[in-house]
C-alpha atoms as a PDB file:
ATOM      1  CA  UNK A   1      11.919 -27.271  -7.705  1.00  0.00           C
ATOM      2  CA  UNK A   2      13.512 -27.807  -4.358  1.00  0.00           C
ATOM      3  CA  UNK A   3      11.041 -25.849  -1.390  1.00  0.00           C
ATOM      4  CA  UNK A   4      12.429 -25.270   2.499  1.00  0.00           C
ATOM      5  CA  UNK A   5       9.507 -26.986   4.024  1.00  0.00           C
ATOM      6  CA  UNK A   6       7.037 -25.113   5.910  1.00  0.00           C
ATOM      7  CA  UNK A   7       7.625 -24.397   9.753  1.00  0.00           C
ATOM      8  CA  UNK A   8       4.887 -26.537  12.196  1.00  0.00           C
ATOM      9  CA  UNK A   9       3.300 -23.068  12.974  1.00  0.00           C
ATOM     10  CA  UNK A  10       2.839 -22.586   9.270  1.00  0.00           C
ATOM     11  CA  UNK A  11       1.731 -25.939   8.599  1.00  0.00           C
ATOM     12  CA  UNK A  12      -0.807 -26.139  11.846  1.00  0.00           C
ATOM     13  CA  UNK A  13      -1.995 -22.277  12.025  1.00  0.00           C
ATOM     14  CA  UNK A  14      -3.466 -19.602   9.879  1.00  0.00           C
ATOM     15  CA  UNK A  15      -4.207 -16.559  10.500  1.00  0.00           C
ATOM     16  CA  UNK A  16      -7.035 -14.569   9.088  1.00  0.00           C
ATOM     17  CA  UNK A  17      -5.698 -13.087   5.789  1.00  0.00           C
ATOM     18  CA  UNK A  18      -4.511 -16.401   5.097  1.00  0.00           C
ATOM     19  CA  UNK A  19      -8.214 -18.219   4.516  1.00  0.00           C
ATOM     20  CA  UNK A  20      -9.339 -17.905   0.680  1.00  0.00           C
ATOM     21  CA  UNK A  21     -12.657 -16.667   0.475  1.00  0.00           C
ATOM     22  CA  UNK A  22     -12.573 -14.637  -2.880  1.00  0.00           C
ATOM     23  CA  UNK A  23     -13.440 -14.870  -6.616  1.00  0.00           C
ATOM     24  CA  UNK A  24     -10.341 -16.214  -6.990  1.00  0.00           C
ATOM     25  CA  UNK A  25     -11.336 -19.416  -5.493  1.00  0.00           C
ATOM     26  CA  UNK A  26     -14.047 -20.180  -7.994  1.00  0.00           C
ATOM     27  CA  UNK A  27     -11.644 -19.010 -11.490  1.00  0.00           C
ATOM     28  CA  UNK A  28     -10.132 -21.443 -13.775  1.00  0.00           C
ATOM     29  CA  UNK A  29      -7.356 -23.845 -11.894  1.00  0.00           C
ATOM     30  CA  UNK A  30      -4.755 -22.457 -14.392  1.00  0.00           C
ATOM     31  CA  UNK A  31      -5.565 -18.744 -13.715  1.00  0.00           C
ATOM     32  CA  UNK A  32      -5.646 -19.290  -9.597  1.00  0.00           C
ATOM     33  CA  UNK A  33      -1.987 -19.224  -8.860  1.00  0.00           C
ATOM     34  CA  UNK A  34      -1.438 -16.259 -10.782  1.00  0.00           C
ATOM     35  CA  UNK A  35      -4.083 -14.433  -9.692  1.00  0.00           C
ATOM     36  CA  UNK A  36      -3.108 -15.578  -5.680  1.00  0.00           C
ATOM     37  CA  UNK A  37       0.055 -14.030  -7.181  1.00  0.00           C
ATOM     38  CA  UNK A  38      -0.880 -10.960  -7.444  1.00  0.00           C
ATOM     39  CA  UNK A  39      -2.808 -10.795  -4.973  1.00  0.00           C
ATOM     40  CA  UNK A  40      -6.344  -9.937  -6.355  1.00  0.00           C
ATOM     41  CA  UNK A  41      -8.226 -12.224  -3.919  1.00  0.00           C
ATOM     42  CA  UNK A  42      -6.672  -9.433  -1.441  1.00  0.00           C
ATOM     43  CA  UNK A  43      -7.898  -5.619  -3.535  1.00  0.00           C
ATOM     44  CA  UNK A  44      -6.802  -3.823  -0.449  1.00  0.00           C
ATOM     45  CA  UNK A  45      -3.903  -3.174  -1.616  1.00  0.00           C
ATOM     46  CA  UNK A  46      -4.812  -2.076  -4.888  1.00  0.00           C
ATOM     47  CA  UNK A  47      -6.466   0.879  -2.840  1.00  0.00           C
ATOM     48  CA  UNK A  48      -3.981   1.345  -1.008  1.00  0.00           C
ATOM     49  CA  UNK A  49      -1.170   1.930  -4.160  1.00  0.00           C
ATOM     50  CA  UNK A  50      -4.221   3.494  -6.054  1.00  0.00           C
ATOM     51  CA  UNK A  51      -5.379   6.406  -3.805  1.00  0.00           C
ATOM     52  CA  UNK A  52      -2.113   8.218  -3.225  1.00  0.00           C
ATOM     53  CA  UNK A  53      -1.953   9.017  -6.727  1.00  0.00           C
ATOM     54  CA  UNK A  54      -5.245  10.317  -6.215  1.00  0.00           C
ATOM     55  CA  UNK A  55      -4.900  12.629  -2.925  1.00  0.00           C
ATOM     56  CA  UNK A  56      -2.184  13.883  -5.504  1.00  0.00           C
ATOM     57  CA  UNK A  57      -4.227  14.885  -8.465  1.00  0.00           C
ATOM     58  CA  UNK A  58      -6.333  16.331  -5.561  1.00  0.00           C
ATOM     59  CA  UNK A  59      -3.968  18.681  -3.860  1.00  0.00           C
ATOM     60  CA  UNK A  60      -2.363  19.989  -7.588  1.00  0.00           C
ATOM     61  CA  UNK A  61      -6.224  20.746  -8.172  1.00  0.00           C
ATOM     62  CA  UNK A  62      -6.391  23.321  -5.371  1.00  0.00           C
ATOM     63  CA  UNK A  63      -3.511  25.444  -7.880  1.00  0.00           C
ATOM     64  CA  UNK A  64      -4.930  23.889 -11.646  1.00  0.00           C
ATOM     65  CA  UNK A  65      -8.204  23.086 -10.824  1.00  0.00           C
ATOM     66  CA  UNK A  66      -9.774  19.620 -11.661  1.00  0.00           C
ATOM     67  CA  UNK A  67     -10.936  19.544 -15.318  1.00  0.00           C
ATOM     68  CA  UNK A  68     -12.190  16.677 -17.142  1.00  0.00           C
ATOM     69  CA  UNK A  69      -8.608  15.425 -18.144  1.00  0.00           C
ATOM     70  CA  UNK A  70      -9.064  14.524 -14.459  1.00  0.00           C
ATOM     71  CA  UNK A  71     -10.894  11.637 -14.667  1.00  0.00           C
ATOM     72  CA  UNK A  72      -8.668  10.432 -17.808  1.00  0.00           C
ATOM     73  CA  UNK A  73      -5.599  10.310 -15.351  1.00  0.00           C
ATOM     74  CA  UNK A  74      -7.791   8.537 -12.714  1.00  0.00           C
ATOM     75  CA  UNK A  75      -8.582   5.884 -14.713  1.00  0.00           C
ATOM     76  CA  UNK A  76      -5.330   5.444 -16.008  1.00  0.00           C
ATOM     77  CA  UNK A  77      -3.422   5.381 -11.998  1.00  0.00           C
ATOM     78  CA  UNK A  78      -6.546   2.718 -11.702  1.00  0.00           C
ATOM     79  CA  UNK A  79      -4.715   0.678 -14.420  1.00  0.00           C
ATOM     80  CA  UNK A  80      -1.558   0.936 -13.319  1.00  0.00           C
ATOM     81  CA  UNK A  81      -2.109   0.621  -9.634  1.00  0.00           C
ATOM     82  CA  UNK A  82      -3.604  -3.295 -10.477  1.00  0.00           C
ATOM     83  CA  UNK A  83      -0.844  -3.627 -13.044  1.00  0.00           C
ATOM     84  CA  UNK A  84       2.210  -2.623 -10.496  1.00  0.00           C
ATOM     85  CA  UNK A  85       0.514  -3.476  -7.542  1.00  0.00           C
ATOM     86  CA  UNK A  86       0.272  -6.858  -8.720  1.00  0.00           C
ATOM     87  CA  UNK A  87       3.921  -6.597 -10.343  1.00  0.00           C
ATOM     88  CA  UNK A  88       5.235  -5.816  -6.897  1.00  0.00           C
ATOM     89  CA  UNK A  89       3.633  -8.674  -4.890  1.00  0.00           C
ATOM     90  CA  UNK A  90       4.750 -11.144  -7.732  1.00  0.00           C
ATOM     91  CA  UNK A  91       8.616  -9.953  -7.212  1.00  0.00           C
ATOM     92  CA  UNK A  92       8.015  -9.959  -3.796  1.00  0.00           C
ATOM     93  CA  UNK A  93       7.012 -13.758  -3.422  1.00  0.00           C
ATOM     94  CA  UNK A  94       9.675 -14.320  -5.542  1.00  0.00           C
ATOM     95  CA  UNK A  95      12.090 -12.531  -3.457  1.00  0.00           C
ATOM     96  CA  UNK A  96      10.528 -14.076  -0.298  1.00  0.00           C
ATOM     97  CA  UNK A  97       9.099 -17.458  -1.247  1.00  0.00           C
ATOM     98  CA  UNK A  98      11.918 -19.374   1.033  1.00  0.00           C
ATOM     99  CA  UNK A  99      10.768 -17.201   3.988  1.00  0.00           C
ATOM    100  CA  UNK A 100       6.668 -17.586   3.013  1.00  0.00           C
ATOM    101  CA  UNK A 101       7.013 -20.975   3.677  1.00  0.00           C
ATOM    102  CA  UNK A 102       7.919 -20.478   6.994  1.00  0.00           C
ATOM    103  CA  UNK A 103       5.402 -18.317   7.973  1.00  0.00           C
ATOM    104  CA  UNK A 104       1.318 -19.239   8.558  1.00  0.00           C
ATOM    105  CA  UNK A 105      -0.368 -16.232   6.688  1.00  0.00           C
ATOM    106  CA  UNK A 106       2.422 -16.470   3.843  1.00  0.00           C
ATOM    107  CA  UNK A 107       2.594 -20.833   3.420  1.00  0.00           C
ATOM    108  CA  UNK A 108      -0.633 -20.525   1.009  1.00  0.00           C
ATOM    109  CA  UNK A 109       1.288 -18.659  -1.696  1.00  0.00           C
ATOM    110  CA  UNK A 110       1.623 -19.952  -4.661  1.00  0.00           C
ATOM    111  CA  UNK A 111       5.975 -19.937  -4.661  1.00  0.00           C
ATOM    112  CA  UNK A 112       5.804 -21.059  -1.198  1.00  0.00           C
ATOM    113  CA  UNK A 113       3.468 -24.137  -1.751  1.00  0.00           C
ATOM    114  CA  UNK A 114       5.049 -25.365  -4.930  1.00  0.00           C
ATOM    115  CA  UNK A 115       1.432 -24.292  -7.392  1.00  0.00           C
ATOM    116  CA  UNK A 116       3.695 -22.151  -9.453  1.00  0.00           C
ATOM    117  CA  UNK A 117       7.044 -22.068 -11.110  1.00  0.00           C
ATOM    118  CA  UNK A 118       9.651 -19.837 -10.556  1.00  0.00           C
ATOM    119  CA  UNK A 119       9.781 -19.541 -14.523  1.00  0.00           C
ATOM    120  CA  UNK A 120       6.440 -18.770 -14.628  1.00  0.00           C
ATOM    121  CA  UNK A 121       6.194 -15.860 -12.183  1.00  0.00           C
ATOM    122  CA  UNK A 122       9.036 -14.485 -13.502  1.00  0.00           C
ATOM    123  CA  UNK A 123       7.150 -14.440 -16.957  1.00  0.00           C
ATOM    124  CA  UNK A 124       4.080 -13.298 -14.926  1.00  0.00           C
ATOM    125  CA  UNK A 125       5.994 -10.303 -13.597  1.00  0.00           C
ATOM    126  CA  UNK A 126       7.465  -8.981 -16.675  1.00  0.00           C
ATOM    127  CA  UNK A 127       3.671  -8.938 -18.557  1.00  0.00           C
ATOM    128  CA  UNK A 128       2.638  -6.569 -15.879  1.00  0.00           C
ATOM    129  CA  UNK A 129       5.575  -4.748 -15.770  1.00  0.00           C
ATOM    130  CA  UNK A 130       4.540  -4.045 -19.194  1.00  0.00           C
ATOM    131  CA  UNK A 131       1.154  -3.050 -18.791  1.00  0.00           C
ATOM    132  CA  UNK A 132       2.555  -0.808 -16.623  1.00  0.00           C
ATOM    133  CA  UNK A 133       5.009   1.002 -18.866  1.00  0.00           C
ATOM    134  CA  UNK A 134       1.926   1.074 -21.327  1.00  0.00           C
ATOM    135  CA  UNK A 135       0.090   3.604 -19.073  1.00  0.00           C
ATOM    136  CA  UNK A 136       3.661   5.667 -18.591  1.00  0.00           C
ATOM    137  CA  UNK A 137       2.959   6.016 -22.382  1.00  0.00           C
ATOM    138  CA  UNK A 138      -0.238   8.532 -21.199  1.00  0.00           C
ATOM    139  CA  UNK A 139       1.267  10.155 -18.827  1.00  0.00           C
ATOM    140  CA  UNK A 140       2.690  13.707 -19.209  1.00  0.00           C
ATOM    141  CA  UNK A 141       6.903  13.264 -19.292  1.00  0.00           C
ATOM    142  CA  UNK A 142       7.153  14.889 -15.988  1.00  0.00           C
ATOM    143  CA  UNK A 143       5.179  12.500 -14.303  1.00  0.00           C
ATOM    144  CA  UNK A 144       6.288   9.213 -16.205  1.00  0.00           C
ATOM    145  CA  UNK A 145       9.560  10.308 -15.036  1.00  0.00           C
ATOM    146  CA  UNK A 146       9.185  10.434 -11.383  1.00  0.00           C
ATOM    147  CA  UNK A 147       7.076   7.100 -11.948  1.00  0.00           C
ATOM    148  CA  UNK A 148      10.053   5.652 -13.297  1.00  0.00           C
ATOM    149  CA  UNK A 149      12.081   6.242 -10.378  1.00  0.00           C
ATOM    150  CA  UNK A 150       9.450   4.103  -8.225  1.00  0.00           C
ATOM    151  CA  UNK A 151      11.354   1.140  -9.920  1.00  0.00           C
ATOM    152  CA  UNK A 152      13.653   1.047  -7.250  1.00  0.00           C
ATOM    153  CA  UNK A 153      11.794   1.628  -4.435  1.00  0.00           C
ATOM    154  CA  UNK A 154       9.882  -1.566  -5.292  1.00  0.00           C
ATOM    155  CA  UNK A 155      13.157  -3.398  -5.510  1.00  0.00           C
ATOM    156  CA  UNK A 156      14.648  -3.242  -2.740  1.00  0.00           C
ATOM    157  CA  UNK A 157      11.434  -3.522  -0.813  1.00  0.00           C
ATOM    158  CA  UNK A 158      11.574  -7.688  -0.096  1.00  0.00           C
ATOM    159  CA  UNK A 159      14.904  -6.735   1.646  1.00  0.00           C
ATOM    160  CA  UNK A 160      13.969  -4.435   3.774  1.00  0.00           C
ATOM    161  CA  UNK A 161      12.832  -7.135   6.216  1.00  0.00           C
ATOM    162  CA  UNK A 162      15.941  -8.370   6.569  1.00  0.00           C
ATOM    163  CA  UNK A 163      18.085  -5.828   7.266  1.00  0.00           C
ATOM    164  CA  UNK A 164      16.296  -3.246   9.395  1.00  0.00           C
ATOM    165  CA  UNK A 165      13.494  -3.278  12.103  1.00  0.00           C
ATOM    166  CA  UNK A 166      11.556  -0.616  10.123  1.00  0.00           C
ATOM    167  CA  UNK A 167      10.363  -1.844   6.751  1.00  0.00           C
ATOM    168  CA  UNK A 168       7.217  -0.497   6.966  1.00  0.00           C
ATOM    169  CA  UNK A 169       8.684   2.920   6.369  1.00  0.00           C
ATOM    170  CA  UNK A 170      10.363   1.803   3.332  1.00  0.00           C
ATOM    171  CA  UNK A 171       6.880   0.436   2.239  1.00  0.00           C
ATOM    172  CA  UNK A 172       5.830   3.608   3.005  1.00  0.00           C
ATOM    173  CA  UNK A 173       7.700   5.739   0.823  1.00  0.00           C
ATOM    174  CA  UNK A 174       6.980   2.714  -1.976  1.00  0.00           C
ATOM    175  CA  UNK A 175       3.626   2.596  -1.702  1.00  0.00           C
ATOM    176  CA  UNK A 176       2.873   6.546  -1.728  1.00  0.00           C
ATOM    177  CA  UNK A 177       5.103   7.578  -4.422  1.00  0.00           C
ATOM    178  CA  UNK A 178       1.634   7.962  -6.297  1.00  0.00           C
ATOM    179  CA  UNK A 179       1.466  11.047  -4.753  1.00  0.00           C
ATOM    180  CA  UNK A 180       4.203  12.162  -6.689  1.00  0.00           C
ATOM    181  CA  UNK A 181       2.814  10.836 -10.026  1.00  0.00           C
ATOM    182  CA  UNK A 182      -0.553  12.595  -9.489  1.00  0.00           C
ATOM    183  CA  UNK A 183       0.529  15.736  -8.540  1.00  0.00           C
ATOM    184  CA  UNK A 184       2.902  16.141 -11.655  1.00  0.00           C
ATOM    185  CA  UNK A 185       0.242  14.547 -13.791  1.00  0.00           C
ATOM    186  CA  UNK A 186      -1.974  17.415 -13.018  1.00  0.00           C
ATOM    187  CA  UNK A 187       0.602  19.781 -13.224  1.00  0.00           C
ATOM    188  CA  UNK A 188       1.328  21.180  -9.458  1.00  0.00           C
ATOM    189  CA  UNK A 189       4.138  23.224  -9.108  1.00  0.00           C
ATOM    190  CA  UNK A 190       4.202  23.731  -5.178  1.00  0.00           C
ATOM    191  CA  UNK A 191       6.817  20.616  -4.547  1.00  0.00           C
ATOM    192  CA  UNK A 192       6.970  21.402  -0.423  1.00  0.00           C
ATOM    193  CA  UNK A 193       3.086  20.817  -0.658  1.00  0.00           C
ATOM    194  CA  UNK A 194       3.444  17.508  -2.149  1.00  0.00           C
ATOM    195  CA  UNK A 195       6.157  16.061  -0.498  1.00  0.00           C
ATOM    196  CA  UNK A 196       4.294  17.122   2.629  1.00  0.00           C
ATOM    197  CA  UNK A 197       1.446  15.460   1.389  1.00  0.00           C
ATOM    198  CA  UNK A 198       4.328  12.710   0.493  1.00  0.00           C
ATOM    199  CA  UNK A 199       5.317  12.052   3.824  1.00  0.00           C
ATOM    200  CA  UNK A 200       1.951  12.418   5.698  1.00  0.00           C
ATOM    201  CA  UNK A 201       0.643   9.179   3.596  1.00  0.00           C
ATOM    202  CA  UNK A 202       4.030   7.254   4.530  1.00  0.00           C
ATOM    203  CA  UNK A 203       3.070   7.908   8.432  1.00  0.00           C
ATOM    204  CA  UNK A 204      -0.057   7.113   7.377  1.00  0.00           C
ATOM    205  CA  UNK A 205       1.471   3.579   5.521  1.00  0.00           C
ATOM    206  CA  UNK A 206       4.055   3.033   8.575  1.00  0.00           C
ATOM    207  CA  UNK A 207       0.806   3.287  10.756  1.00  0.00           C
ATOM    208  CA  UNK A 208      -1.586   1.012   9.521  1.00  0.00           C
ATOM    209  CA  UNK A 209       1.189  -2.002   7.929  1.00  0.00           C
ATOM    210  CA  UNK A 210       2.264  -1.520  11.710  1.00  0.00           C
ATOM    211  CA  UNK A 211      -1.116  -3.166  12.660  1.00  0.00           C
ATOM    212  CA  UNK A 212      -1.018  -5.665   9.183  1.00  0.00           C
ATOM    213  CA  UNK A 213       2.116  -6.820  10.808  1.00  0.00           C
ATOM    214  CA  UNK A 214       0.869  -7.643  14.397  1.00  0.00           C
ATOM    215  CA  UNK A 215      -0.638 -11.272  12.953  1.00  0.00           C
ATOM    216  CA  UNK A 216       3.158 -12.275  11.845  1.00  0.00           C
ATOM    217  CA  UNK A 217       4.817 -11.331  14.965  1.00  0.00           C
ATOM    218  CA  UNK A 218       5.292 -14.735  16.468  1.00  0.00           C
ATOM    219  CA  UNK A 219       6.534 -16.325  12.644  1.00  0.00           C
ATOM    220  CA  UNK A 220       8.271 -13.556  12.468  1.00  0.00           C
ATOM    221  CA  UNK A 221      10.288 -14.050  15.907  1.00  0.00           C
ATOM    222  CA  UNK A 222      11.097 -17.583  14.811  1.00  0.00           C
ATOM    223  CA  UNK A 223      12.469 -16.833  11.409  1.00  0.00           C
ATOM    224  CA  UNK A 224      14.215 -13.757  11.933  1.00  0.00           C
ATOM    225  CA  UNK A 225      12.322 -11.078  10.041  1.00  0.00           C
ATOM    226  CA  UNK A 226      12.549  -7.700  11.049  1.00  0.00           C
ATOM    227  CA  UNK A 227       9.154  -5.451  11.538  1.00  0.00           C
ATOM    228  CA  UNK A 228       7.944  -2.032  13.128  1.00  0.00           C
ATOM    229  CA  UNK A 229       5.367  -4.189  15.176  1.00  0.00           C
ATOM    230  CA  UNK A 230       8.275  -6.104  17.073  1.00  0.00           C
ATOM    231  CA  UNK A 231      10.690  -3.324  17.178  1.00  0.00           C
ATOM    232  CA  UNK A 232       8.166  -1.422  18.931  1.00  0.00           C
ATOM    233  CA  UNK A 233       7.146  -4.300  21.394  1.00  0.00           C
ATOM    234  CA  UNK A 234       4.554  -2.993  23.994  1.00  0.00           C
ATOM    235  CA  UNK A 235       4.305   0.136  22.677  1.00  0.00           C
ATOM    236  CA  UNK A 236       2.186  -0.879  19.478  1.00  0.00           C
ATOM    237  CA  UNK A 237      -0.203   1.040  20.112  1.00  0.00           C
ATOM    238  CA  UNK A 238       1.081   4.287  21.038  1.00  0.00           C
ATOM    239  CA  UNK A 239       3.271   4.003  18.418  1.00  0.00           C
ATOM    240  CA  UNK A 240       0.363   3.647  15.522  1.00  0.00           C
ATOM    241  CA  UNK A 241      -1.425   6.977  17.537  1.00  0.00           C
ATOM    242  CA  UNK A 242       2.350   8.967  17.107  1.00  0.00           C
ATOM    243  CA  UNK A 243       2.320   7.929  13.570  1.00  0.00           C
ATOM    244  CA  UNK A 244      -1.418   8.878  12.689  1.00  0.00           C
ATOM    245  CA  UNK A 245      -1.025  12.030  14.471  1.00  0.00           C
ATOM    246  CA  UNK A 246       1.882  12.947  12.895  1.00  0.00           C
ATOM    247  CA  UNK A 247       0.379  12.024   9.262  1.00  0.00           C
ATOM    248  CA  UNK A 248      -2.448  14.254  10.109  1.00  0.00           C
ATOM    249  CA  UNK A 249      -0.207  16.994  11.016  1.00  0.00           C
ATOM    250  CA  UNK A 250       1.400  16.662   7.641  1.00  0.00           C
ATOM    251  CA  UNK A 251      -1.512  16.085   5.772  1.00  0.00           C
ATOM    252  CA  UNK A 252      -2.978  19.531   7.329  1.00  0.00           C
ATOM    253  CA  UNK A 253      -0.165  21.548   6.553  1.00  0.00           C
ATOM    254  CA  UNK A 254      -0.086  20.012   2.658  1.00  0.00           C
ATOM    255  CA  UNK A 255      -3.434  21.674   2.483  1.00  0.00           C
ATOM    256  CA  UNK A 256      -2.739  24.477   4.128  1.00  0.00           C
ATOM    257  CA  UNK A 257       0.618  25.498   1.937  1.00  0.00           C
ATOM    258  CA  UNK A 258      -2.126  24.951  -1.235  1.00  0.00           C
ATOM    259  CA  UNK A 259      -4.886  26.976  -0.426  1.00  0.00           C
ATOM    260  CA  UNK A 260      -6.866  23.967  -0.234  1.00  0.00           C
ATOM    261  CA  UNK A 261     -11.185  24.860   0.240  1.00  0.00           C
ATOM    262  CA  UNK A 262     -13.335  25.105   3.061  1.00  0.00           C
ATOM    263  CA  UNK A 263     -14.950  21.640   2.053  1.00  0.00           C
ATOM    264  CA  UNK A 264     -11.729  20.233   2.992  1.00  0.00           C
ATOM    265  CA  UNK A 265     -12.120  20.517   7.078  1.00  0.00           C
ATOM    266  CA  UNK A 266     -14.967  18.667   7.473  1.00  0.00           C
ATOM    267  CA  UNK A 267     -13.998  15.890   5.225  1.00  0.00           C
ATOM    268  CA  UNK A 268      -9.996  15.832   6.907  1.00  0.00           C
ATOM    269  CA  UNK A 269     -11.910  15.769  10.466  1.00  0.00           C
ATOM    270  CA  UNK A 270     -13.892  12.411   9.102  1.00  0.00           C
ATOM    271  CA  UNK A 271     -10.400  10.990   8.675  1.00  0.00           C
ATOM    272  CA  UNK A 272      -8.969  11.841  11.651  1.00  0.00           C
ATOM    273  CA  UNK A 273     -11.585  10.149  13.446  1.00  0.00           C
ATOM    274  CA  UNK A 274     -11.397   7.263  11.582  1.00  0.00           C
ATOM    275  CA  UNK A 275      -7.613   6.744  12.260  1.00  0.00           C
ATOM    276  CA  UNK A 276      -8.275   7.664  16.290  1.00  0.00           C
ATOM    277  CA  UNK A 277     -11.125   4.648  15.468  1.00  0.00           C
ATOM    278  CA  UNK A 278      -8.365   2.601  14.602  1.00  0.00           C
ATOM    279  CA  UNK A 279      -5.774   3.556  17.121  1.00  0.00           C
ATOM    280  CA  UNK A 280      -8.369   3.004  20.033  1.00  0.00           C
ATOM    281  CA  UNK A 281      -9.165   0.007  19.116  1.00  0.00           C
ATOM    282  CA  UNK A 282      -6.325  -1.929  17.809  1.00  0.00           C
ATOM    283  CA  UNK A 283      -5.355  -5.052  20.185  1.00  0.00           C
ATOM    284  CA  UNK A 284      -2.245  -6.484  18.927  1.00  0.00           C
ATOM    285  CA  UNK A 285      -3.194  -9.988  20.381  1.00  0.00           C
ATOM    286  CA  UNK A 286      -6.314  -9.931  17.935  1.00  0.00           C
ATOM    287  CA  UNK A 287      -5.220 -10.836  14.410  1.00  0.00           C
ATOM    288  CA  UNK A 288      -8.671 -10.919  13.174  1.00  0.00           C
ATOM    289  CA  UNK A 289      -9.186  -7.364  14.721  1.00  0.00           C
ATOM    290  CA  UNK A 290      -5.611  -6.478  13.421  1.00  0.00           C
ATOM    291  CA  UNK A 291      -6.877  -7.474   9.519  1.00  0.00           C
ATOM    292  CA  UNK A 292     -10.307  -5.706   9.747  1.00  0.00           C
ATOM    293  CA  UNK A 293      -8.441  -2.508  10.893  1.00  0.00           C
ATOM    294  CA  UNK A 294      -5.521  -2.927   8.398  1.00  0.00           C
ATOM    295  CA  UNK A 295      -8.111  -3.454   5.280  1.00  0.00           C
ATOM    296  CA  UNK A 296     -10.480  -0.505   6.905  1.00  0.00           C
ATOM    297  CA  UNK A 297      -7.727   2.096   5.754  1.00  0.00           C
ATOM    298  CA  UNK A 298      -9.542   1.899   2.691  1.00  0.00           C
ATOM    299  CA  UNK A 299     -11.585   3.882   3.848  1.00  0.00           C
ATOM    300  CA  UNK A 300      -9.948   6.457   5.631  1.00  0.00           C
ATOM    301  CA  UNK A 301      -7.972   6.630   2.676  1.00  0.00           C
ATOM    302  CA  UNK A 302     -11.225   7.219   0.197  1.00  0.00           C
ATOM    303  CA  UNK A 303     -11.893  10.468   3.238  1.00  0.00           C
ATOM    304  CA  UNK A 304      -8.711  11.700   2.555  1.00  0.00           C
ATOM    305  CA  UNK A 305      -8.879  11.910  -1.152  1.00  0.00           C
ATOM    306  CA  UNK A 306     -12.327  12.911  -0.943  1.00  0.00           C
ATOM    307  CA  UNK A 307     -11.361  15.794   1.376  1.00  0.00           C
ATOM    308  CA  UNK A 308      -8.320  17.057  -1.307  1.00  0.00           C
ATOM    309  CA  UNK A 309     -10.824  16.863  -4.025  1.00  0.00           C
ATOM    310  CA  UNK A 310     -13.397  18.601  -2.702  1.00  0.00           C
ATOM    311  CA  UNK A 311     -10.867  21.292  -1.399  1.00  0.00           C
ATOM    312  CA  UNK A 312      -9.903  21.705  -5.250  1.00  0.00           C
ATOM    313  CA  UNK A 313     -13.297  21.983  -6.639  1.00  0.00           C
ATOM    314  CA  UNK A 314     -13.768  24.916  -3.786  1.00  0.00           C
ATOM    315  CA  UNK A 315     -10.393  26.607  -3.399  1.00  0.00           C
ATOM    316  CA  UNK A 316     -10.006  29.729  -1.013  1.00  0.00           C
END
């Protein structure tokens, strides 16, 4: 299998999220690659997929309520968040494993450095695709539905960095489309309330992958690829504070439109600190700082669905 050898900054520098230090180092030799694959020495993202579909469930709860069936579709988004979050790293190595070569936090992966086949992720990537359509199967049709039309979304998404400065927003509307899938799964029928909510977590996304992609700006340069961090030069940083503030207007007004609790406020003001936290502190220089505040959204993301959830279970 013929490789583009790896730039000297890939071969000579890594960055942070580029070091192994998971379980993933110590499995089986055969499993590693395909685990590195899908990225589950790196469950950030699998929080990140996994917790939109959740602030969904949590905003149609403020008009259904949140019964017990709740915590049937929770587990089930859990499933499928591994299974397509994993799915959608595996087709987007293989989309990208010419460029990963070229850059230091990407060189590692298994495409890139030759540990894997391009036969075999392509194998890999239809099994999870499958487990994914399994949990479809559970899924009220309304919802499976406007899971299904995620598909392509995901698609495009290793392109986007190659034709506009801005992928991050397409990653945005990618990764949140969960709150979609929740919110139907649970029955809401107040659409401007979700796609509120909709858009308030792509801010959010476009926000924090805006920091993620301050430790690949000088790879980045030298290749070509396209990213909000080096459209927005200098202003890094009060770009990230527009975008937060602008997701928490959204998210506000999503709760607002819903009759979402009391309980809410307190929770929502926890969140907004933690993203002013964030904003205050990023340095794009700093890609160890950049990573810790990137993987911290976990967080502010568990506030905000904590926040919906407890707005359901005490509605106005």
């Amino acid at each position: 299998m013929s490789k583009t050898p790896p730039s000297p900054a890939a071969r000579d520098r890594r960055v942070a999220d580029s070091i192994p230090r998971s379980f993933v180092d110590r499995a089986p030799e055969g499993l590693r690659p395909y685990l590195r694959l899908a990225r589950y020495d790196r469950p950030i993202g699998f929080w990140l997929l996994l917790l939109p579909c959740w602030m969904g469930m949590g905003l149609a709860g403020a008009q259904t309520g949140l019964g017990w069936n709740s915590l049937w579709f929770a587990a089930l988004f859990a499933v499928g968040a591994v299974a397509m979050r994993g799915a959608g790293c595996t087709w987007n190595d293989i989309a990208d494993r010419d460029l990963d070569a070229k850059v230091a936090r990407t060189a590692d992966r298994p495409l890139a450095a030759g540990t894997i086949s391009l036969k075999q992720a392509l194998a890999f990537l239809i099994a999870q695709c499958l487990v994914g359509a399994l949990v479809l199967v559970f899924l009220p049709l309304q919802a499976a539905l406007i899971a299904l039309g995620a598909l392509a979304l995901v698609a495009a998404y290793p392109f986007m960095k190659r034709i506009t400065w801005w992928p991050q927003v397409w990653l945005g509307l990618t990764f949140n489309w969960g709150v979609l899938v929740g919110f139907a799964a649970l029955g809401g029928t107040d659409w401007i309330a979700a796609l509120l909510l909709y858009a308030a977590c792509a801010f959010w996304t476009l926000g924090y992958d805006t920091i993620y992609a301050c430790q690949d700006m000088e790879d980045d340069a030298l290749v070509g690829v396209k990213s909000s961090a080096r459209a927005l030069g200098g202003l890094i940083q009060p770009g990230v504070i527009l975008f937060y503030v602008i997701a928490l207007i959204l998210a506000a007004l999503a709760a607002l439109q819903t009759g979402t609790g009391l309980l809410f406020a307190p929770v929502f003001a926890g969140f907004a600190v933690h993203l002013v936290w964030q904003a205050t502190r990023l340095d794009p220089a700093d890609g160890a700082r950049c990573l810790a505040l990137f993987k911290s959204n976990r967080e502010a993301g568990l506030i905000l669905t904590a926040a919906l959830v407890l707005g359901a279970l005490a509605p106005i």
